[in-house]
PDB file of N, CA and C in Angstrom:
ATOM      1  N   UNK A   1      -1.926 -10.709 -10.687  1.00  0.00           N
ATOM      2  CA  UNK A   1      -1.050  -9.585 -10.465  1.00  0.00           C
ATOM      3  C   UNK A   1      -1.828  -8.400  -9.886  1.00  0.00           C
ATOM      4  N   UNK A   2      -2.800  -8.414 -10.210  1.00  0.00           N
ATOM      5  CA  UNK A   2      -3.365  -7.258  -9.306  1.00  0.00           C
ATOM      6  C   UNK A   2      -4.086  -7.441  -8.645  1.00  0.00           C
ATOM      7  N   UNK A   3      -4.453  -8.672  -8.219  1.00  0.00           N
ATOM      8  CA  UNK A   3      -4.645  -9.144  -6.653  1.00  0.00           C
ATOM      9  C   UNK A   3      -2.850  -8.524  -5.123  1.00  0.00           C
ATOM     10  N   UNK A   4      -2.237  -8.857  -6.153  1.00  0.00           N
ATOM     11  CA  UNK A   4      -0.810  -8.690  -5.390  1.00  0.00           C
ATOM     12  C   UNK A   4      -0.638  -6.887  -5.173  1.00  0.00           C
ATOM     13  N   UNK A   5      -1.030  -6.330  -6.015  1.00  0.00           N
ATOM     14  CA  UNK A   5      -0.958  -4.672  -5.636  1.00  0.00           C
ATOM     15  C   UNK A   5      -1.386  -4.492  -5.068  1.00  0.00           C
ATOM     16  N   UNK A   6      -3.159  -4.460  -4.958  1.00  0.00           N
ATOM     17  CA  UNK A   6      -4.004  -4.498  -4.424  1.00  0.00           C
ATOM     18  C   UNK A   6      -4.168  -4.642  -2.551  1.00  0.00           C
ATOM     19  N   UNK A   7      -3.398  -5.878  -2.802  1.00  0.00           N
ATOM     20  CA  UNK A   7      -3.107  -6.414  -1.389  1.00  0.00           C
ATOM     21  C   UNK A   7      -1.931  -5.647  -0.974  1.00  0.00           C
ATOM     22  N   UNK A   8      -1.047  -5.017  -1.265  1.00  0.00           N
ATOM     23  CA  UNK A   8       0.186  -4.341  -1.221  1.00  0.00           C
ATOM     24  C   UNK A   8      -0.471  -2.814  -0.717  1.00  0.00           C
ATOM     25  N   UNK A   9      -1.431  -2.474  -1.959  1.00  0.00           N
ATOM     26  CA  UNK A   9      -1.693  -0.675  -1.568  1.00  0.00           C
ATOM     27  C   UNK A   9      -2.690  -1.143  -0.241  1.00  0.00           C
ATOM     28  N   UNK A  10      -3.631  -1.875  -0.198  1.00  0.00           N
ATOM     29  CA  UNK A  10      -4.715  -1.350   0.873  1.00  0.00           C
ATOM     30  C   UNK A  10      -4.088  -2.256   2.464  1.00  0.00           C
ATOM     31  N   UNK A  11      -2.968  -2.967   2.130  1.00  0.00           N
ATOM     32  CA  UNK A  11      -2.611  -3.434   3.641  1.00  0.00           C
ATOM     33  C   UNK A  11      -1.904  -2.292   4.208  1.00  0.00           C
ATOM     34  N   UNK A  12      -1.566  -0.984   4.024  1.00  0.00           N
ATOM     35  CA  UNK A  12      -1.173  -0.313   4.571  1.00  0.00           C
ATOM     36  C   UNK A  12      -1.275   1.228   4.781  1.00  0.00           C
ATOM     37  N   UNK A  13      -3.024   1.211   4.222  1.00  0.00           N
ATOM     38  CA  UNK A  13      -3.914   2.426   4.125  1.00  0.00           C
ATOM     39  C   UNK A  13      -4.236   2.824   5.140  1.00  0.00           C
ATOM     40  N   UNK A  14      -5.148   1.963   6.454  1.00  0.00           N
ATOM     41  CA  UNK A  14      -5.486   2.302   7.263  1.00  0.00           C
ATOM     42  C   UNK A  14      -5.086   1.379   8.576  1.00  0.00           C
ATOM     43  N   UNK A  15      -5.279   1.632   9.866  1.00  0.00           N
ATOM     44  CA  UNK A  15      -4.950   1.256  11.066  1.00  0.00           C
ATOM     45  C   UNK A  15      -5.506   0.096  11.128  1.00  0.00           C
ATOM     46  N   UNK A  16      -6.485  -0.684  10.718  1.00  0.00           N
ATOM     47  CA  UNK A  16      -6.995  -2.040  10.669  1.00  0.00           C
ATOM     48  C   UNK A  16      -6.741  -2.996   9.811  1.00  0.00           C
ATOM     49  N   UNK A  17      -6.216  -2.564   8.489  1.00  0.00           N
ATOM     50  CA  UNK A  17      -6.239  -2.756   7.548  1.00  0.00           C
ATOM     51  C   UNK A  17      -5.005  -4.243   7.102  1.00  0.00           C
ATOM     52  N   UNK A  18      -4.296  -4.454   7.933  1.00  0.00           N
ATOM     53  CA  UNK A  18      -3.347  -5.335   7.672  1.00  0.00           C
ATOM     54  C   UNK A  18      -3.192  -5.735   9.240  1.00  0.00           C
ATOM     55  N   UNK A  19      -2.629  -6.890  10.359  1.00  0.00           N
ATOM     56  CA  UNK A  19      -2.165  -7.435  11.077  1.00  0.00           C
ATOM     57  C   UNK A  19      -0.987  -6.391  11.930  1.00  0.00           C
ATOM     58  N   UNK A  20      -0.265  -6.176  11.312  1.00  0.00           N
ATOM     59  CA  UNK A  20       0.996  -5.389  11.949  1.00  0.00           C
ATOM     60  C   UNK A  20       0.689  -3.960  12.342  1.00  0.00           C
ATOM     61  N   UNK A  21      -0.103  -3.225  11.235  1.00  0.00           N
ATOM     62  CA  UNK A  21      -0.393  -2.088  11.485  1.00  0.00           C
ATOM     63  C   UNK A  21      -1.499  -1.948  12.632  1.00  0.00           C
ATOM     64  N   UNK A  22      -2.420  -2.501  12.993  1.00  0.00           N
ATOM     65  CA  UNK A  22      -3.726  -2.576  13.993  1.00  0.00           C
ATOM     66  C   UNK A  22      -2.523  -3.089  15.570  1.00  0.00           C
ATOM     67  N   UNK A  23      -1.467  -3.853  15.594  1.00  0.00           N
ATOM     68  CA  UNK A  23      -0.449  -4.083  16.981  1.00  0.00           C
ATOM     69  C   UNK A  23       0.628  -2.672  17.129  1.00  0.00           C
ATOM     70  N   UNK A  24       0.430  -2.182  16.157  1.00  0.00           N
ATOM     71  CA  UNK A  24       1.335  -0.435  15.988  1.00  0.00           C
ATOM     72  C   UNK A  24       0.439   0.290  16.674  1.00  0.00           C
ATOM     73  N   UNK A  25      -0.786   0.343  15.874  1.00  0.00           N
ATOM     74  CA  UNK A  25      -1.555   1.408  16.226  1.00  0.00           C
ATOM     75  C   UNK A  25      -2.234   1.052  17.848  1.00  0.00           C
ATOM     76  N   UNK A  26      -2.423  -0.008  18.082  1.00  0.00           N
ATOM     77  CA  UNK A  26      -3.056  -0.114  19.115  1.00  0.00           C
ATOM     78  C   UNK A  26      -2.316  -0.925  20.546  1.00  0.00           C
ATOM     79  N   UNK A  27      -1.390  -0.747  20.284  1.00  0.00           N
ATOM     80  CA  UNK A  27      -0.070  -0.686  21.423  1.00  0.00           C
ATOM     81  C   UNK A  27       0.212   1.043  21.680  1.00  0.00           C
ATOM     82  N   UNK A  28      -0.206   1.782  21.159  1.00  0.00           N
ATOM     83  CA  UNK A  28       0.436   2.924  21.113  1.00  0.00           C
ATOM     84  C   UNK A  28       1.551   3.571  20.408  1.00  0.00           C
ATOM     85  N   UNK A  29       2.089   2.512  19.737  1.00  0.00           N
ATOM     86  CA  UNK A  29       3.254   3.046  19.215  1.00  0.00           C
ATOM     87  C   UNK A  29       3.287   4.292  18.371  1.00  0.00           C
ATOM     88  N   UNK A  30       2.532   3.879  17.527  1.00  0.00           N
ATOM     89  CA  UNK A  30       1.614   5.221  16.414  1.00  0.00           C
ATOM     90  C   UNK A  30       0.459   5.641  16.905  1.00  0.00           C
ATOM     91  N   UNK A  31       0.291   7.036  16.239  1.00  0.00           N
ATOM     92  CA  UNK A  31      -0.838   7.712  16.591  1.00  0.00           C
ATOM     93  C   UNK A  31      -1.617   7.797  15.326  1.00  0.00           C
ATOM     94  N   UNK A  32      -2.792   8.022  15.422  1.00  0.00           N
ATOM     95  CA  UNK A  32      -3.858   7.546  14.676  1.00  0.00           C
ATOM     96  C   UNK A  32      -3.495   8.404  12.972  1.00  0.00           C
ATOM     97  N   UNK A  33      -2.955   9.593  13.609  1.00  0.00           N
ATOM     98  CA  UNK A  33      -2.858  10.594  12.510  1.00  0.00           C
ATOM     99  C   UNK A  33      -1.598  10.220  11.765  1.00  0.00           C
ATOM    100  N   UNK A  34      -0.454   9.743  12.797  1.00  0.00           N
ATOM    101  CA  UNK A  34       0.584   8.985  11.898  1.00  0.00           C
ATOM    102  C   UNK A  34       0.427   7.961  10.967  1.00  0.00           C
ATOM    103  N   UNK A  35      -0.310   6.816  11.332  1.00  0.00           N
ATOM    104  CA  UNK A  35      -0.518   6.013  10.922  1.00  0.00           C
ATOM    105  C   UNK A  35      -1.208   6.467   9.467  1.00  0.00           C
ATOM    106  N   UNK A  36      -2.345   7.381   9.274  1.00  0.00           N
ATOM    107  CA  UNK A  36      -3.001   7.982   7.860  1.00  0.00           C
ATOM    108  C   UNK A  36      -2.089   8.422   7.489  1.00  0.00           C
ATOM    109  N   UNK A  37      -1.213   9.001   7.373  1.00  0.00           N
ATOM    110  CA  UNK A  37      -0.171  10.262   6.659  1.00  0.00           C
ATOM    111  C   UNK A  37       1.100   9.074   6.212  1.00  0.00           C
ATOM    112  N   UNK A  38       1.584   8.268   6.914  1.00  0.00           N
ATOM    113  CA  UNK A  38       2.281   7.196   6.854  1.00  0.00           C
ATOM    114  C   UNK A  38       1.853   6.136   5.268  1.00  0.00           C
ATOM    115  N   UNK A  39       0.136   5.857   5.761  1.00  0.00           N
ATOM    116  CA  UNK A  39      -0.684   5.382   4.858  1.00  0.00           C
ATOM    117  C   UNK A  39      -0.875   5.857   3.531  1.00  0.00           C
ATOM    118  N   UNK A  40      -0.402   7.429   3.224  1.00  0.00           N
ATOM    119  CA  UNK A  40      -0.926   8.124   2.328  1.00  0.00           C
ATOM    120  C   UNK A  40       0.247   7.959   1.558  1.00  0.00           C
ATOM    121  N   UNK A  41       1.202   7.918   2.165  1.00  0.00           N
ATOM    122  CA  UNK A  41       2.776   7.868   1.350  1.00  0.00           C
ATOM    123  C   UNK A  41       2.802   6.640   0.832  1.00  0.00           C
ATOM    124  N   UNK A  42       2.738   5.894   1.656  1.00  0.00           N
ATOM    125  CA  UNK A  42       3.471   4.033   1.207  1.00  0.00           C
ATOM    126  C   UNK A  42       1.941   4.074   0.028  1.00  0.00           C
ATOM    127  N   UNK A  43       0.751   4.504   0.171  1.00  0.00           N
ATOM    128  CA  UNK A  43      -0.248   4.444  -0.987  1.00  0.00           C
ATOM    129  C   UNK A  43       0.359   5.125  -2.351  1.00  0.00           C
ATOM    130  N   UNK A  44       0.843   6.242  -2.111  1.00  0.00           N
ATOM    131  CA  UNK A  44       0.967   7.191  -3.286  1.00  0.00           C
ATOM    132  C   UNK A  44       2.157   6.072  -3.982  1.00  0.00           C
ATOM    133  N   UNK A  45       3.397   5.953  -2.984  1.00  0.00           N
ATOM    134  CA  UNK A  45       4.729   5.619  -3.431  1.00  0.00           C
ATOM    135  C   UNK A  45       4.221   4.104  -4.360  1.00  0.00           C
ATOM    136  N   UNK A  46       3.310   3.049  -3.633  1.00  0.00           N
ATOM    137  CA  UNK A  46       2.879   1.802  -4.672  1.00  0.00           C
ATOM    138  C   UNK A  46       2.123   2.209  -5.770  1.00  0.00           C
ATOM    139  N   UNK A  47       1.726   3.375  -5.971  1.00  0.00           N
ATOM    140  CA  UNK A  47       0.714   3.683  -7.125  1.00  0.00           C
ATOM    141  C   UNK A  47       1.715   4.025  -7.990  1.00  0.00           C
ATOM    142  N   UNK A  48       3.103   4.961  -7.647  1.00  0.00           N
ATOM    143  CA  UNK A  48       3.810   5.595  -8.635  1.00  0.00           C
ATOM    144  C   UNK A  48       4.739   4.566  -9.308  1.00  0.00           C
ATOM    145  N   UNK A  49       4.712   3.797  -7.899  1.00  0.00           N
ATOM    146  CA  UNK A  49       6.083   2.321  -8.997  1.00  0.00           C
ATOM    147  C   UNK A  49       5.487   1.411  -9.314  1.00  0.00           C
ATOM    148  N   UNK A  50       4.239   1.253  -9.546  1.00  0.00           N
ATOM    149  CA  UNK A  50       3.325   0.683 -10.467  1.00  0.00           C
ATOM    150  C   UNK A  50       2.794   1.099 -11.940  1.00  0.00           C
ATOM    151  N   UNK A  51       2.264   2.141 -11.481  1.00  0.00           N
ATOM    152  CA  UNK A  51       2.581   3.188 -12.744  1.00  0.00           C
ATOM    153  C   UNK A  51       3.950   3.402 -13.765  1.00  0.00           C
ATOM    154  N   UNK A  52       4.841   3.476 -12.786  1.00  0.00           N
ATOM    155  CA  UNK A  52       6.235   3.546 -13.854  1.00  0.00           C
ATOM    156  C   UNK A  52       6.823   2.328 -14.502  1.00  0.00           C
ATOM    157  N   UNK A  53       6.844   1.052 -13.144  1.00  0.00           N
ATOM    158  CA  UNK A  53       7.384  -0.064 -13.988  1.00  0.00           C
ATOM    159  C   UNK A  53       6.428  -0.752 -13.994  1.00  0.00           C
ATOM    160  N   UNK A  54       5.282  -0.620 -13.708  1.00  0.00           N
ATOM    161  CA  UNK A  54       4.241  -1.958 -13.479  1.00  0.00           C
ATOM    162  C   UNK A  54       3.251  -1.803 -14.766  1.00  0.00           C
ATOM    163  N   UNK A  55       3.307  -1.181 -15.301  1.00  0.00           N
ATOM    164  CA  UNK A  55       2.306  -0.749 -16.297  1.00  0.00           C
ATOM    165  C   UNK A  55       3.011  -1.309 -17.841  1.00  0.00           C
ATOM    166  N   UNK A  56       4.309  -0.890 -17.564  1.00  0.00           N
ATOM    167  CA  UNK A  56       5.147  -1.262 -19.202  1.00  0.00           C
ATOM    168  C   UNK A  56       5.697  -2.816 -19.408  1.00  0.00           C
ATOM    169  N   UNK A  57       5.830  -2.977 -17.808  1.00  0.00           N
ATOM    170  CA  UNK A  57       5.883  -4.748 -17.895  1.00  0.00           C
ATOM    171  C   UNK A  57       4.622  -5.919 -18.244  1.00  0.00           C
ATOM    172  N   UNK A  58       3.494  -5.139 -17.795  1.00  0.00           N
ATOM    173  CA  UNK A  58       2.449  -5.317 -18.484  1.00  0.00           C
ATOM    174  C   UNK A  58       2.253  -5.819 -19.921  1.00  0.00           C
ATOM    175  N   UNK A  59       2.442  -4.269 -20.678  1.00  0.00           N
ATOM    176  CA  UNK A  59       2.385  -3.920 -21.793  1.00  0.00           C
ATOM    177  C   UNK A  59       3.066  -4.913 -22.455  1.00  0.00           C
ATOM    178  N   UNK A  60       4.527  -5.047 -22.004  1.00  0.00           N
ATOM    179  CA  UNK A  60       5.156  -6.148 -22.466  1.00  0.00           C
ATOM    180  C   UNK A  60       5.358  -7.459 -22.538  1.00  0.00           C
ATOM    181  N   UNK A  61       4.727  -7.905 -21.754  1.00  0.00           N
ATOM    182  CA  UNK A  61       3.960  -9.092 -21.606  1.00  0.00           C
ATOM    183  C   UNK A  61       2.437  -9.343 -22.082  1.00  0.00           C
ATOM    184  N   UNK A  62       2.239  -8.488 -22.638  1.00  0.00           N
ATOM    185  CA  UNK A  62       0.726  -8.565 -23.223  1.00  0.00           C
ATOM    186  C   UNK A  62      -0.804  -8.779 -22.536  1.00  0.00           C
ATOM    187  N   UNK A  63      -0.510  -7.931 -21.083  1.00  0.00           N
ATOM    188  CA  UNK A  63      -1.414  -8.248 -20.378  1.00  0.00           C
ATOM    189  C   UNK A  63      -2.397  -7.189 -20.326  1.00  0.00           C
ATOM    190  N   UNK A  64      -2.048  -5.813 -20.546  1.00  0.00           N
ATOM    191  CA  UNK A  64      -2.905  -4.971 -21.056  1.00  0.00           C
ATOM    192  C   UNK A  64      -2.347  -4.356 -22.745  1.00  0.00           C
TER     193      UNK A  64
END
């Protein structure tokens, strides 16, 4: 399971960082600065719904 976050938060951190995002960024579609600020959200937003439900499903399952 936290191989799966993991792979979730950092495929969409930076411009190289995943397949789709490096044919965005380097077609032009996005600009370099979009792409970070873009990155910073979809990062924050998987940390917070991990934190809220990912942490107590955990708990409840006895994994931490």
């Amino acid at each position: 399971m936290s191989l799966a976050y993991s792979i979730n938060l950092f495929g969409s951190i930076t411009h190289y960082a995943s397949g789709q995002a490096a044919v965005f960024y380097g077609s032009g579609f996005m600009r370099l600065n979009e792409v970070f600020g873009m990155g910073a959200v979809s990062g924050f937003l998987a940390l917070a719904i991990w934190a809220v439900f990912g942490m107590p499903i955990w708990k409840l399952l006895g994994w931490w």
